[in-house]
Protein backbone atom coordinates (compact mmCIF):
# COMPACT_ATOMS: atom_id res chain seq x y z
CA UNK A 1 38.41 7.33 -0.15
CA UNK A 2 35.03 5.60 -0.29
CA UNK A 3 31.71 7.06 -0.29
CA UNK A 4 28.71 4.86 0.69
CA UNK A 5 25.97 5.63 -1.98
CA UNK A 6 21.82 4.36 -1.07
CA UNK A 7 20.75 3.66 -4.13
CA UNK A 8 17.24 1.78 -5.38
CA UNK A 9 18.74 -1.45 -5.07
CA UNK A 10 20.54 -1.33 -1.53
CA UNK A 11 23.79 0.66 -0.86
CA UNK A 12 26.58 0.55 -3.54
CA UNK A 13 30.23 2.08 -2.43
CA UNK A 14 32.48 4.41 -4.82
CA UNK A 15 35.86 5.03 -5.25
CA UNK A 16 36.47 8.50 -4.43
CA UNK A 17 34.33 10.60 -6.65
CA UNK A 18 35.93 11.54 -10.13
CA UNK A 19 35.75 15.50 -10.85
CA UNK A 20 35.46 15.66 -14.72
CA UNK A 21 35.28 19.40 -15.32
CA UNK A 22 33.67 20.24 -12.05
CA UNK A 23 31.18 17.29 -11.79
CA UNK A 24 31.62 14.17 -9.85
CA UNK A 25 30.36 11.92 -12.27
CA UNK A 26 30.63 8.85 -10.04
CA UNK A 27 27.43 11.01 -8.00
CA UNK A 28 25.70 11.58 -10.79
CA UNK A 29 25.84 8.63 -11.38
CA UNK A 30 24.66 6.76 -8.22
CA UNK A 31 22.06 9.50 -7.91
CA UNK A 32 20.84 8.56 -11.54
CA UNK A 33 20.75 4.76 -10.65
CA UNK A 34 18.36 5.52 -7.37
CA UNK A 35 16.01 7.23 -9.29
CA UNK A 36 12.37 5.64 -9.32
CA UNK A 37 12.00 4.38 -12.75
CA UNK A 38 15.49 3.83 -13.92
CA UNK A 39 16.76 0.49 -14.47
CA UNK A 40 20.46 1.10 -14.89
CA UNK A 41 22.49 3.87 -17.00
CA UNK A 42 23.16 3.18 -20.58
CA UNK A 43 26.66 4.36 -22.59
CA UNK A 44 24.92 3.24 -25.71
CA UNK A 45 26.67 0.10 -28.22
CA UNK A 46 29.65 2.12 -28.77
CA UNK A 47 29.97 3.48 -25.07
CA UNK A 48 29.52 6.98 -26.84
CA UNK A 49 28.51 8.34 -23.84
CA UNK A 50 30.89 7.49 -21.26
CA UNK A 51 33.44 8.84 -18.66
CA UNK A 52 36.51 7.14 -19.43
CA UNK A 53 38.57 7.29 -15.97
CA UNK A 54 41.79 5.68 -15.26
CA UNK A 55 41.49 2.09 -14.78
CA UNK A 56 37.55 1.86 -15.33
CA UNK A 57 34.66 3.93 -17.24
CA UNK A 58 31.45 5.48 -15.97
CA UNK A 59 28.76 4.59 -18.43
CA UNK A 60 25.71 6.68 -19.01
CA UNK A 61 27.55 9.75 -17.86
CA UNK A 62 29.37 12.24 -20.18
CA UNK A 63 30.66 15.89 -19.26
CA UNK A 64 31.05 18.41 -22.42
CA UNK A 65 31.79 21.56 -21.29
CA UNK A 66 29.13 23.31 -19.94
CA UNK A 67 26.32 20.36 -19.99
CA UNK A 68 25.93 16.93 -18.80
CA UNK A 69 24.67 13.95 -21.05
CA UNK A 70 22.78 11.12 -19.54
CA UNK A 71 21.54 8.05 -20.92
CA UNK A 72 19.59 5.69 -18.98
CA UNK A 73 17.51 2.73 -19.78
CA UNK A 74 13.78 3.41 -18.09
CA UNK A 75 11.73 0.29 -16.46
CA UNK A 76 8.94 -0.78 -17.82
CA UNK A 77 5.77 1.31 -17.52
CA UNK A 78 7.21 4.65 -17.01
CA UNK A 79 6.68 8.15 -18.27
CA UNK A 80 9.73 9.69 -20.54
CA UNK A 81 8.86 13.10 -19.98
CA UNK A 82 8.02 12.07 -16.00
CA UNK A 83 11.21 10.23 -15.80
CA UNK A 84 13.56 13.12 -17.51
CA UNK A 85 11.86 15.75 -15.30
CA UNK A 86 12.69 13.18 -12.19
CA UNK A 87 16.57 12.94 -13.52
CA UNK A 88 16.68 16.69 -13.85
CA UNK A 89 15.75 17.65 -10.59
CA UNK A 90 18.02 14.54 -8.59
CA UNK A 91 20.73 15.78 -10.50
CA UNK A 92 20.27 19.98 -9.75
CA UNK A 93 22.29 20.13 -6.65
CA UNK A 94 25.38 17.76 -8.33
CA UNK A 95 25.44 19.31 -11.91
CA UNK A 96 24.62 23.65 -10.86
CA UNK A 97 23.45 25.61 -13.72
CA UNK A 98 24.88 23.32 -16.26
CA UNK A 99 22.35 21.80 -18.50
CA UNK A 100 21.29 18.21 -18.23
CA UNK A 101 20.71 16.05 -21.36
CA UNK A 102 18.81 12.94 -20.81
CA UNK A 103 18.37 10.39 -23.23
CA UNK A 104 16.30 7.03 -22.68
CA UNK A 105 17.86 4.33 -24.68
CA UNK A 106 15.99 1.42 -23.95
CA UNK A 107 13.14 0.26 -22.16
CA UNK A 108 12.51 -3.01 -19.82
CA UNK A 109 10.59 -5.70 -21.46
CA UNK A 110 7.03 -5.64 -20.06
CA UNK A 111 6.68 -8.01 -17.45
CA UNK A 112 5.30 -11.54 -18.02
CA UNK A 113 1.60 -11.93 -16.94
CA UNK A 114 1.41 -15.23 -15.26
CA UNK A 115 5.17 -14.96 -13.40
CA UNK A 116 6.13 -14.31 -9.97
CA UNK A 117 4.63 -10.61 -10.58
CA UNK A 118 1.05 -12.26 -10.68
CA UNK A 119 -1.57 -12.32 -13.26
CA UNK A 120 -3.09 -14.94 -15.96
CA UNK A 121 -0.79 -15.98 -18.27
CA UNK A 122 -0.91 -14.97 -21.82
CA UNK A 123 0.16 -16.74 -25.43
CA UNK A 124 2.98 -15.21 -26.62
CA UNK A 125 2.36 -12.98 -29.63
CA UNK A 126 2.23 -14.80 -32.54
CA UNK A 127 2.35 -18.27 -31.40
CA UNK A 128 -0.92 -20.33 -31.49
CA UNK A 129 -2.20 -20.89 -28.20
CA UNK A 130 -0.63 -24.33 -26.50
């Protein structure tokens, strides 16, 4: 079964949702990835937090017992605290009254002043001016 997702970046489809202790982590995780402010879910260097599935792995999402680990990386610019709180609440109806731990792993590099985002162009730290 697949289950069309809308997500920030267009429409993504899922194998049939994986129930990992009464979660479908493959919803979490979709719902996670269309968050404002999230540029992708992170399972860390090791994959350490991970859903490990049959024939693929969810990264970013892990299901311990009673809570729910996420770990995203955040776009540039963005609020932790605003972003967690954002998580938390996208994630209420999926996860119950299970506890949702969010971890931000890594932030996007600022964007380049100067670039197709607009703006003067800047030296780059360090480097004498050219």
């Amino acid at each position: 079964m697949s289950v069309p997702v809308t997500a920030a970046a267009g429409t993504e489809t899922i194998v049939a949702g994986a129930i990992v202790e009464g979660v479908n982590v493959d919803a979490v995780a979709a719902a996670v990835r269309g968050c404002a402010g999230v540029s992708g879910l992170d399972g860390g260097p090791y994959h350490e937090v991970a859903t490990y599935l049959p024939g693929r792995t969810v990264d970013g999402v892990a299901v311990h017992g009673d809570r729910v680990q996420v770990q995203v990386r955040s776009r540039w610019g963005i609020e932790a605290p605003l972003l967690a709180a954002l998580i938390k609440t996208v994630l209420g109806p999926l996860t119950g009254t299970r506890p949702v731990d969010i971890a931000i792993a890594d932030i996007d590099d600022p964007p380049v002043l100067g670039s197709a985002t607009g703006g003067p162009s800047r030296p780059s730290p360090g480097l004498p001016p050219g």
